[in-house]
N, C-alpha and C. Protein backbone atom coordinates (compact mmCIF):
# COMPACT_ATOMS: atom_id res chain seq x y z
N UNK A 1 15.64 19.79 -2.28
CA UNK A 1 16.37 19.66 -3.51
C UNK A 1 15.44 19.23 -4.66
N UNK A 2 14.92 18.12 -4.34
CA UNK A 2 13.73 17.76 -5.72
C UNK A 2 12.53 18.90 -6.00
N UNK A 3 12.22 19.78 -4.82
CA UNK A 3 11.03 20.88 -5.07
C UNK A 3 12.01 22.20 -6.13
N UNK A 4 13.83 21.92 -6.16
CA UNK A 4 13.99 22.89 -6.96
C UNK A 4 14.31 22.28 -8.22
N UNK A 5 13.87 20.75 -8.10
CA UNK A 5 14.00 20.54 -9.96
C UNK A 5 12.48 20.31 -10.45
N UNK A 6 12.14 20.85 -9.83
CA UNK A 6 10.37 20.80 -10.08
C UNK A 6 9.11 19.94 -9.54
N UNK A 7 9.97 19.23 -8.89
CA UNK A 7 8.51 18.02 -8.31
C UNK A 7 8.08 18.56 -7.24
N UNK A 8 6.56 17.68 -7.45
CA UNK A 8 5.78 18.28 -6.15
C UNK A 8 5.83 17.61 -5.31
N UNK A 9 6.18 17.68 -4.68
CA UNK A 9 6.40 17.15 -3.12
C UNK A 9 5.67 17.41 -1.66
N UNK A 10 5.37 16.14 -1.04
CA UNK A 10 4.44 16.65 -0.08
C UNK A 10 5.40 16.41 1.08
N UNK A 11 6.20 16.74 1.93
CA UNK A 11 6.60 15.47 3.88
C UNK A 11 5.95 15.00 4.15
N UNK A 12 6.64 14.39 5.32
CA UNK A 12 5.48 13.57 5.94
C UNK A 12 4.86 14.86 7.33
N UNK A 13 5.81 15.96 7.39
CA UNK A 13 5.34 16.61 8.28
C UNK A 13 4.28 17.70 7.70
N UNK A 14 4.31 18.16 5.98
CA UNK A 14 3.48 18.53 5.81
C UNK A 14 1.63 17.78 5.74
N UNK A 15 2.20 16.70 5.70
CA UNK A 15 0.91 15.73 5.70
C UNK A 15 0.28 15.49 7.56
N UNK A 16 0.91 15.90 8.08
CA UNK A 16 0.79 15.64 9.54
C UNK A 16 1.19 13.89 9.79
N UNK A 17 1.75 13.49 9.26
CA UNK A 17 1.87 11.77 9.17
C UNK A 17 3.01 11.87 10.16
N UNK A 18 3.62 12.34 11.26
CA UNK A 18 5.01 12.07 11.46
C UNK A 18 4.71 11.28 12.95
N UNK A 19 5.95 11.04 14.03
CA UNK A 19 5.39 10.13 14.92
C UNK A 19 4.97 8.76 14.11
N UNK A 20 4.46 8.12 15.63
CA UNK A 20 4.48 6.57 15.62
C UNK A 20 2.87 6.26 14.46
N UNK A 21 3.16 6.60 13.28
CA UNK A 21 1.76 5.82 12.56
C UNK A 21 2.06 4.70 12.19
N UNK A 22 1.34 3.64 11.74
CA UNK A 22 1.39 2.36 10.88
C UNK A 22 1.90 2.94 9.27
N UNK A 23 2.85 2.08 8.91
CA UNK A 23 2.62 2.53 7.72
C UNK A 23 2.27 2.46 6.24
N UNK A 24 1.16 1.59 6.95
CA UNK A 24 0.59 1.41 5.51
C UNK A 24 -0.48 2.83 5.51
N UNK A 25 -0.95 3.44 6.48
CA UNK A 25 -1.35 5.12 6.41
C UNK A 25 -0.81 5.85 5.82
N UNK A 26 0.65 5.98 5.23
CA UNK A 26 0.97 6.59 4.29
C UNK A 26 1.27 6.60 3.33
N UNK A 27 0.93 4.93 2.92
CA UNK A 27 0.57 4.32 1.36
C UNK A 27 -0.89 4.72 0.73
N UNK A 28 -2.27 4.87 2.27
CA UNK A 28 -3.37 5.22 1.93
C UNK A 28 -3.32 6.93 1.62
N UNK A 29 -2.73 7.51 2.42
CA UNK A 29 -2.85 8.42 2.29
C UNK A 29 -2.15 9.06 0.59
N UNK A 30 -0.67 8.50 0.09
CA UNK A 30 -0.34 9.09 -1.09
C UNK A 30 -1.55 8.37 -2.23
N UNK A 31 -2.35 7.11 -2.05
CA UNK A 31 -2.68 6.69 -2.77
C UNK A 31 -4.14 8.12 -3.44
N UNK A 32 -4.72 8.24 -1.95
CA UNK A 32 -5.89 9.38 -1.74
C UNK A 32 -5.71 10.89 -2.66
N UNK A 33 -4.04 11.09 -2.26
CA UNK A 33 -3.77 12.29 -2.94
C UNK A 33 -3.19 12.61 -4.30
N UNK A 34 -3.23 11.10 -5.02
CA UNK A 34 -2.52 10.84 -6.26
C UNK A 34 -1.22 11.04 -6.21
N UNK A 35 -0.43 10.61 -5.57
CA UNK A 35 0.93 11.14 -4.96
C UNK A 35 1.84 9.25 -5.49
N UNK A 36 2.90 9.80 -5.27
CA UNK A 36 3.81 7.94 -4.90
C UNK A 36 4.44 8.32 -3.50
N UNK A 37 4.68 7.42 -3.39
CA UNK A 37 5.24 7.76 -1.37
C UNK A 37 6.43 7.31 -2.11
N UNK A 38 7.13 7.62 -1.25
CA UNK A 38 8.93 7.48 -1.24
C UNK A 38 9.27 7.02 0.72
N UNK A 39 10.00 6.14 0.73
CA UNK A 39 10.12 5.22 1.99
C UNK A 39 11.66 4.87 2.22
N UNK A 40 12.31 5.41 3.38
CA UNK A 40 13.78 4.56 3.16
C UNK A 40 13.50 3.12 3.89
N UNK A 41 12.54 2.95 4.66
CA UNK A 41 12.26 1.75 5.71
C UNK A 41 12.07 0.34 4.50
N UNK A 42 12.98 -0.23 5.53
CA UNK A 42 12.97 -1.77 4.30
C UNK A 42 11.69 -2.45 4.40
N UNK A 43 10.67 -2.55 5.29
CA UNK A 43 9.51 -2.49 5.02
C UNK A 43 9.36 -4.02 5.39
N UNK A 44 10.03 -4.64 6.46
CA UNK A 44 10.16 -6.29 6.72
C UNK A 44 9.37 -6.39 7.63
N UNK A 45 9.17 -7.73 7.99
CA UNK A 45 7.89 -8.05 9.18
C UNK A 45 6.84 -7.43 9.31
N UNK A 46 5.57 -7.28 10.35
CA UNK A 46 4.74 -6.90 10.69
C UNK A 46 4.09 -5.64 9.32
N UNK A 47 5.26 -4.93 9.70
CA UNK A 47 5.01 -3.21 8.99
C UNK A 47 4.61 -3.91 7.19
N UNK A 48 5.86 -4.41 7.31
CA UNK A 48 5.55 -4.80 5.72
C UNK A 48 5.19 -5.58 4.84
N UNK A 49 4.21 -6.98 5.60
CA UNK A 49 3.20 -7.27 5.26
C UNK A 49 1.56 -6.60 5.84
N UNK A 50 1.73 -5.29 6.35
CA UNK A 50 0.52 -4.29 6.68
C UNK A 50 1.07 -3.18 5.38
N UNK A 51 1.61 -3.47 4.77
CA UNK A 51 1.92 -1.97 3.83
C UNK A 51 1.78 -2.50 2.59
N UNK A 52 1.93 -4.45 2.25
CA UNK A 52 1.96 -5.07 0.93
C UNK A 52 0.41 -5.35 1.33
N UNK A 53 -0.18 -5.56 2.01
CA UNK A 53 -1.99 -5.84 2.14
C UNK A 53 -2.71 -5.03 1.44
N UNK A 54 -2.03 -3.49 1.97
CA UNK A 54 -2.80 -2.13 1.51
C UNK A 54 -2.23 -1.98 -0.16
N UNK A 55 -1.53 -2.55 -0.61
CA UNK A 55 -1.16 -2.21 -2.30
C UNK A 55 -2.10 -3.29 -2.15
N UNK A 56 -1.96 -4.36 -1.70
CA UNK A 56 -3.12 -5.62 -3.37
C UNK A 56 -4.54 -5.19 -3.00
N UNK A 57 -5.17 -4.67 -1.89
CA UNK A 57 -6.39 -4.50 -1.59
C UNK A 57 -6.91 -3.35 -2.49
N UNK A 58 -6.16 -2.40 -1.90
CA UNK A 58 -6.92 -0.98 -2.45
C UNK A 58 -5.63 -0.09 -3.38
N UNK A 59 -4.56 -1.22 -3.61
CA UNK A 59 -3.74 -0.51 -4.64
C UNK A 59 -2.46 0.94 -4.11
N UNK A 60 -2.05 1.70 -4.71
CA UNK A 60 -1.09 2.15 -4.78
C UNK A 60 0.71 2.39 -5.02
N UNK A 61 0.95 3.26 -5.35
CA UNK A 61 2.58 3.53 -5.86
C UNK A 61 3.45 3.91 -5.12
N UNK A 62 4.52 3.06 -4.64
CA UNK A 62 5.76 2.87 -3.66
C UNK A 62 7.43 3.02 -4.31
N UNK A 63 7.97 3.83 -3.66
CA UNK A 63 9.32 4.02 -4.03
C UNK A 63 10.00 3.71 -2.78
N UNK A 64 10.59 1.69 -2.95
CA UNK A 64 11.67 2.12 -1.33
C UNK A 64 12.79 2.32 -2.06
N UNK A 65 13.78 2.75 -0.81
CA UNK A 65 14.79 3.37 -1.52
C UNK A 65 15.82 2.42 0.09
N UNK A 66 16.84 1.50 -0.62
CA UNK A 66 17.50 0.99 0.80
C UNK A 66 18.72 1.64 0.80
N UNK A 67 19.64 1.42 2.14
CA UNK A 67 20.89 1.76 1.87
C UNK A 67 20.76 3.39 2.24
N UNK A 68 20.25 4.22 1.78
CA UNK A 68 20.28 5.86 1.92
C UNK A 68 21.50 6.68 2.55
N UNK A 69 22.36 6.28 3.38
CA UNK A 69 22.87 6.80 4.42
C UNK A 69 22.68 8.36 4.78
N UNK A 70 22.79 8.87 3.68
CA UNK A 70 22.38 10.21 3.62
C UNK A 70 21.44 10.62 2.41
N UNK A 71 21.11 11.82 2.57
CA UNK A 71 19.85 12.13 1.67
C UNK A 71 20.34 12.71 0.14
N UNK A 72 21.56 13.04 -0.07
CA UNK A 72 22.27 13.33 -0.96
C UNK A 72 22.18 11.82 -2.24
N UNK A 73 22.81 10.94 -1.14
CA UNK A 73 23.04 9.51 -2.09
C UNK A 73 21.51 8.70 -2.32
N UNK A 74 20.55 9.15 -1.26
CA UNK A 74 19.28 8.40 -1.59
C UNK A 74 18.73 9.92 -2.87
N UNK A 75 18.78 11.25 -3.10
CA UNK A 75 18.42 11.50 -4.37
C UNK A 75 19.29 10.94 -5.55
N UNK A 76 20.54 10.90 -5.38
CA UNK A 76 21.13 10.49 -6.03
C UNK A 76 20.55 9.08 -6.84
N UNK A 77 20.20 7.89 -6.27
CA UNK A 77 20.05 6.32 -6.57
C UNK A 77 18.30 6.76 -7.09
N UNK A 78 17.39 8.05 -6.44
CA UNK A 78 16.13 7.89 -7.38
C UNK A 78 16.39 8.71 -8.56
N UNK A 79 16.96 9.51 -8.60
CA UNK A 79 17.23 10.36 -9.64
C UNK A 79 17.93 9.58 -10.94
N UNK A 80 18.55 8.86 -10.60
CA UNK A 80 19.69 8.03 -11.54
C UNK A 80 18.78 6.53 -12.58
N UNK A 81 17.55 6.52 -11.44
CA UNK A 81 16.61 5.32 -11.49
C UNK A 81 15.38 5.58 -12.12
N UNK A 82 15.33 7.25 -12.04
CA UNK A 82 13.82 8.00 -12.52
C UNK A 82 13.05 7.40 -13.68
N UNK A 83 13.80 7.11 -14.79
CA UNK A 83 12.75 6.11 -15.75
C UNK A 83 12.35 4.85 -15.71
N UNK A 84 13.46 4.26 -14.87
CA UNK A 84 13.17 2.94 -14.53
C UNK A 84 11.50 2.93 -13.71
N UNK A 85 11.74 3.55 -12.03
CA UNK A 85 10.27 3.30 -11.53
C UNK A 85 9.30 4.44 -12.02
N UNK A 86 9.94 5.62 -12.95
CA UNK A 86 8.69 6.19 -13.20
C UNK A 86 7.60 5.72 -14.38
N UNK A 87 8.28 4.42 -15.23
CA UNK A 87 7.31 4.89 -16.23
C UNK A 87 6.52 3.17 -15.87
N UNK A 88 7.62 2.67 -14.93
CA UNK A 88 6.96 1.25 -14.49
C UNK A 88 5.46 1.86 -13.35
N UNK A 89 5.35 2.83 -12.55
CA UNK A 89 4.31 3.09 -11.53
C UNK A 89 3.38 4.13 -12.54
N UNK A 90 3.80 4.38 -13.84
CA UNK A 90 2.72 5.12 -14.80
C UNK A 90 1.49 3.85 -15.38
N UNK A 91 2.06 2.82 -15.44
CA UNK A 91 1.35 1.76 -16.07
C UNK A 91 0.12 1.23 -15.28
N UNK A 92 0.37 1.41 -13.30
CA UNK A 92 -0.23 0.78 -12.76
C UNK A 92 0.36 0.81 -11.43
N UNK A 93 -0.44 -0.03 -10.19
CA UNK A 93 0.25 0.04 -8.88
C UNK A 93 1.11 -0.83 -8.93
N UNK A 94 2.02 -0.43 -7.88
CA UNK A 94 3.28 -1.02 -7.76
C UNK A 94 4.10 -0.89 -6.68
N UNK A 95 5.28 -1.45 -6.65
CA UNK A 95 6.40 -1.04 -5.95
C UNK A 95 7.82 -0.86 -6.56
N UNK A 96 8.24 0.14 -6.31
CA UNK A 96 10.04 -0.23 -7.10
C UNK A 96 10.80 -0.03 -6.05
N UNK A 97 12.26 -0.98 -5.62
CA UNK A 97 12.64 -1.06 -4.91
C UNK A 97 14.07 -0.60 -5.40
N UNK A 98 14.71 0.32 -4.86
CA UNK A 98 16.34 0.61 -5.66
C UNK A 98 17.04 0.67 -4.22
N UNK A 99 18.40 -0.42 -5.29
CA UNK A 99 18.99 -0.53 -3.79
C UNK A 99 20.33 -0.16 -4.09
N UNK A 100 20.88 0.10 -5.06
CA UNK A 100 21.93 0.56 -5.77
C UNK A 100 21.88 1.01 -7.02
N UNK A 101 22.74 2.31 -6.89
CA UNK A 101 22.91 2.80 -8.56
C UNK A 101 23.74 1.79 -9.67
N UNK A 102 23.04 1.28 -10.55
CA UNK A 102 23.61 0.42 -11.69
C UNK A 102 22.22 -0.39 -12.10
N UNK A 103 22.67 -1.73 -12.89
CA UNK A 103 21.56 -2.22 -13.47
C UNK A 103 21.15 -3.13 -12.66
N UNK A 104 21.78 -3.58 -11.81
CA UNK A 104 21.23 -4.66 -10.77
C UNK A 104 20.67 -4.12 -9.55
N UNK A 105 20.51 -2.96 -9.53
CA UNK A 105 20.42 -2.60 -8.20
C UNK A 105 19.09 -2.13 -7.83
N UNK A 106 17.88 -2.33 -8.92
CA UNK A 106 16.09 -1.76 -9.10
C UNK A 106 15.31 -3.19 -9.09
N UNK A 107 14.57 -3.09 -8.97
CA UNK A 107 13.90 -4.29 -9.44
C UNK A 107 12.41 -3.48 -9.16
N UNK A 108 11.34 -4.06 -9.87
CA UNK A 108 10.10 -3.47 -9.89
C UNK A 108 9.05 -4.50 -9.68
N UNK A 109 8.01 -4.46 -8.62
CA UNK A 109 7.51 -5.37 -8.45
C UNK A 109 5.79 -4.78 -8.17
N UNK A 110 5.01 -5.57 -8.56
CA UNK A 110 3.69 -5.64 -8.91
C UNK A 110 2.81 -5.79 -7.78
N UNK A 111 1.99 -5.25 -7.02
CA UNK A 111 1.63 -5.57 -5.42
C UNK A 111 1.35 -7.03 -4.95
N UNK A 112 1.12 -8.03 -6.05
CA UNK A 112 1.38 -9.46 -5.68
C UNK A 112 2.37 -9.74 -5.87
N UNK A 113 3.04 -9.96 -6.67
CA UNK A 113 4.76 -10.23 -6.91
C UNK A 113 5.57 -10.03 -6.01
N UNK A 114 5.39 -8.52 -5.14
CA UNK A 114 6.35 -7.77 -3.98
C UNK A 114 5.65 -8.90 -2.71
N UNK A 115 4.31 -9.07 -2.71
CA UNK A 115 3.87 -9.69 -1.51
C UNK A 115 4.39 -11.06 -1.46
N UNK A 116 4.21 -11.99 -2.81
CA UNK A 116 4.73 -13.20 -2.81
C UNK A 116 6.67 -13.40 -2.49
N UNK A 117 6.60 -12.30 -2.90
CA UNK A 117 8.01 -12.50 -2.40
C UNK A 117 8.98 -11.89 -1.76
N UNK A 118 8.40 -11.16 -0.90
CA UNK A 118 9.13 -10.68 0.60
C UNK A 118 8.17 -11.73 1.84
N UNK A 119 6.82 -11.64 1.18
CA UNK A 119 6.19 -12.39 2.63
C UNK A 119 5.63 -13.80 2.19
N UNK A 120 6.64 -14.57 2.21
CA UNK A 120 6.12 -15.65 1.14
C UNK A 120 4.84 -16.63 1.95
N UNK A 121 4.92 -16.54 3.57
CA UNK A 121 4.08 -17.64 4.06
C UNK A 121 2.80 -16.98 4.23
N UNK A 122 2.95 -15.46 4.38
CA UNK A 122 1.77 -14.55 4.47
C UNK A 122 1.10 -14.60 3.51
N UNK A 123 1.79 -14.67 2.31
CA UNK A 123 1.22 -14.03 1.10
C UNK A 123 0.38 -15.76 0.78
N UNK A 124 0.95 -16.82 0.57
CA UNK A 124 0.31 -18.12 1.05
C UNK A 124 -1.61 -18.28 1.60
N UNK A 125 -1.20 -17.52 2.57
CA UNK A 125 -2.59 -17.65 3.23
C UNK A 125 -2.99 -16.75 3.07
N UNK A 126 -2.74 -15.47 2.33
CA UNK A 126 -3.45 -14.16 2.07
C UNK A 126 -3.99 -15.02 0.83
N UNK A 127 -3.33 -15.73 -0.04
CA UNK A 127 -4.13 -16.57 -1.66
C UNK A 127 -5.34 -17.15 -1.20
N UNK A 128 -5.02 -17.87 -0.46
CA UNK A 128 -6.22 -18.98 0.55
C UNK A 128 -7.49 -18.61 0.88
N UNK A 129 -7.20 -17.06 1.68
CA UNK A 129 -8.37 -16.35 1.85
C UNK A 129 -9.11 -16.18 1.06
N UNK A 130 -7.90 -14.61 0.10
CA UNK A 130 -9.04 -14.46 -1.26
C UNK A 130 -10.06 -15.69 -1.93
N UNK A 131 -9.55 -16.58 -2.39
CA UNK A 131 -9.81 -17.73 -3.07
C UNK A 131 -11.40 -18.25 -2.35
N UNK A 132 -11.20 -18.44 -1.23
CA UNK A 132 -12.36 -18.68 -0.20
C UNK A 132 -13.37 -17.54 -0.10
N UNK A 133 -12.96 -16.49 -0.54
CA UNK A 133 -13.76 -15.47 -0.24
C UNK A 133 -14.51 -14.87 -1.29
N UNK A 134 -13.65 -15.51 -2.62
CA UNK A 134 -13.95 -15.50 -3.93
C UNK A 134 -15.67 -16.11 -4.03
N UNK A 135 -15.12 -17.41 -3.76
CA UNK A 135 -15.59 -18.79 -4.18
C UNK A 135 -16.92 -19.26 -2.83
N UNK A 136 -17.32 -17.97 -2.12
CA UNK A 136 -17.86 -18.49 -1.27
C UNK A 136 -19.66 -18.39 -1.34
N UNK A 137 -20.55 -18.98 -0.98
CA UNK A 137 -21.79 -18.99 -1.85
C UNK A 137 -22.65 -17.84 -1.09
N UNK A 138 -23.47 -17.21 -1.92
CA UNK A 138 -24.30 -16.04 -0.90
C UNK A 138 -24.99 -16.83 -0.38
N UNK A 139 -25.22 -15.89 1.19
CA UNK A 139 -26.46 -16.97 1.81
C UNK A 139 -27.23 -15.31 2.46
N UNK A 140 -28.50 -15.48 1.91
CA UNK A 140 -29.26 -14.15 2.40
C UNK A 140 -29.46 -14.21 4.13
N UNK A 141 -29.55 -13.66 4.40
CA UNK A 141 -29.68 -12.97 5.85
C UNK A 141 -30.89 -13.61 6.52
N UNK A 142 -31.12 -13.99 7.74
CA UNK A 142 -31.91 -14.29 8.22
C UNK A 142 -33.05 -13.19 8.88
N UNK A 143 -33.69 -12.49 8.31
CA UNK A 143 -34.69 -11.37 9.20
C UNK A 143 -35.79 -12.06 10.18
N UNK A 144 -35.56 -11.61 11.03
CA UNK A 144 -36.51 -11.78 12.05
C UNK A 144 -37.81 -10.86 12.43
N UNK A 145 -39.07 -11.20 12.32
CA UNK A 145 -39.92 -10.14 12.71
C UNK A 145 -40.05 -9.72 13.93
N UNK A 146 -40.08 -8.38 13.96
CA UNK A 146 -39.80 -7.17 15.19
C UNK A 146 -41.31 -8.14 16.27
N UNK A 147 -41.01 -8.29 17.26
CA UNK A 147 -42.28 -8.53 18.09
C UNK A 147 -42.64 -7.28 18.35
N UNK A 148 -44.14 -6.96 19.06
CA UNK A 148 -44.85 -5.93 19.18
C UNK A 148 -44.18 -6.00 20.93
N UNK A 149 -43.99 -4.46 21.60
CA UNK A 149 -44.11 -4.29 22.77
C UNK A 149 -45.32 -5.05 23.54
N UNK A 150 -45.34 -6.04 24.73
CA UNK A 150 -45.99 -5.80 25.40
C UNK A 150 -47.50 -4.86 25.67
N UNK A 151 -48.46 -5.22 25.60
CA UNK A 151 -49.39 -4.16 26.12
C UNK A 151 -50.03 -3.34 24.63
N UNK A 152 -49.60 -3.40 23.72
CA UNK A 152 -49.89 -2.69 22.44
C UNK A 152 -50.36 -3.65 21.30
N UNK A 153 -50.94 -3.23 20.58
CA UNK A 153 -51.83 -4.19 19.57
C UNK A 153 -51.44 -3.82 18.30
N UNK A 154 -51.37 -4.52 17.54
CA UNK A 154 -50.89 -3.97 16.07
C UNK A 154 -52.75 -3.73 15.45
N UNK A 155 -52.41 -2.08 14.73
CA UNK A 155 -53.15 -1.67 14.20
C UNK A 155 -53.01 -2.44 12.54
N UNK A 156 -54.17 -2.42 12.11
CA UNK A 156 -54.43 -2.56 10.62
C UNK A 156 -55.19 -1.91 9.77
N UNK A 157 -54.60 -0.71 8.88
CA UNK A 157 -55.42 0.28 8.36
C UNK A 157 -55.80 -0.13 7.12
């Protein structure tokens, strides 16, 4: 239905993505192809602090869509929502989350914003890290000189 109002559209079966992947692979992958992924999965636990990692690290544009029951009412709630997350994921990476048609039912969130607040204890010690990882001092490498084999002499030309 959306390829006959003009968008380009990829599946997940044209992408070969279908079956058991992780899915933050198909956040990397729309990010790769300049694409936004579209997701009905609410995106909780495990999966979806591995799918909010991959937006703050290396970025990308997310459309979940909850509720769907059928595919009629989930075009329906993006179609109805289209300026809302389109001109919010034109600005920058993101996520927009629509969970009902009306004004309360979108909310748009920023790949830290969505992380701080679906995974609040994750996102906690995901700050901690960065911060440490920021703030941490170079220390050059220790090289060791190669010993010579046994039995062989180092030449000097």
């Amino acid at each position: 239905m959306l390829r006959q109002l003009g968008w380009d559209i990829e599946t997940a079966e044209e992408a070969k993505l279908t079956g058991k992947i992780p899915d933050y692979k198909w956040v990397a992958h729309a990010r790769k192809n300049h694409r936004i992924a579209i997701t009905f999965d609410e995106l909780k636990g495990e999966h979806g602090e591995k799918v909010s990692r991959e937006l703050r690290r290396y970025g990308g544009q997310v459309v979940r869509i909850n509720g769907a029951r059928n595919e009629y009412r989930a075009i329906g709630k993006l179609l109805y929502h289209f300026r809302d997350w389109y001109l919010f994921l034109q600005q920058g990476d993101g996520i927009s989350v629509i969970s009902d048609v009306g004004a309360h039912g979108f909310n748009n969130y920023t790949p830290q914003a969505y992380h701080q607040h679906f995974h609040k204890l994750n996102a906690k010690l995901f700050e901690e890290y960065i911060e440490r990882r920021k703030n941490r001092p170079y220390k050059p490498r220790n090289r060791r000189t190669k010993s010579t084999p046994n039995g062989q002499e180092q030449m000097i030309i």
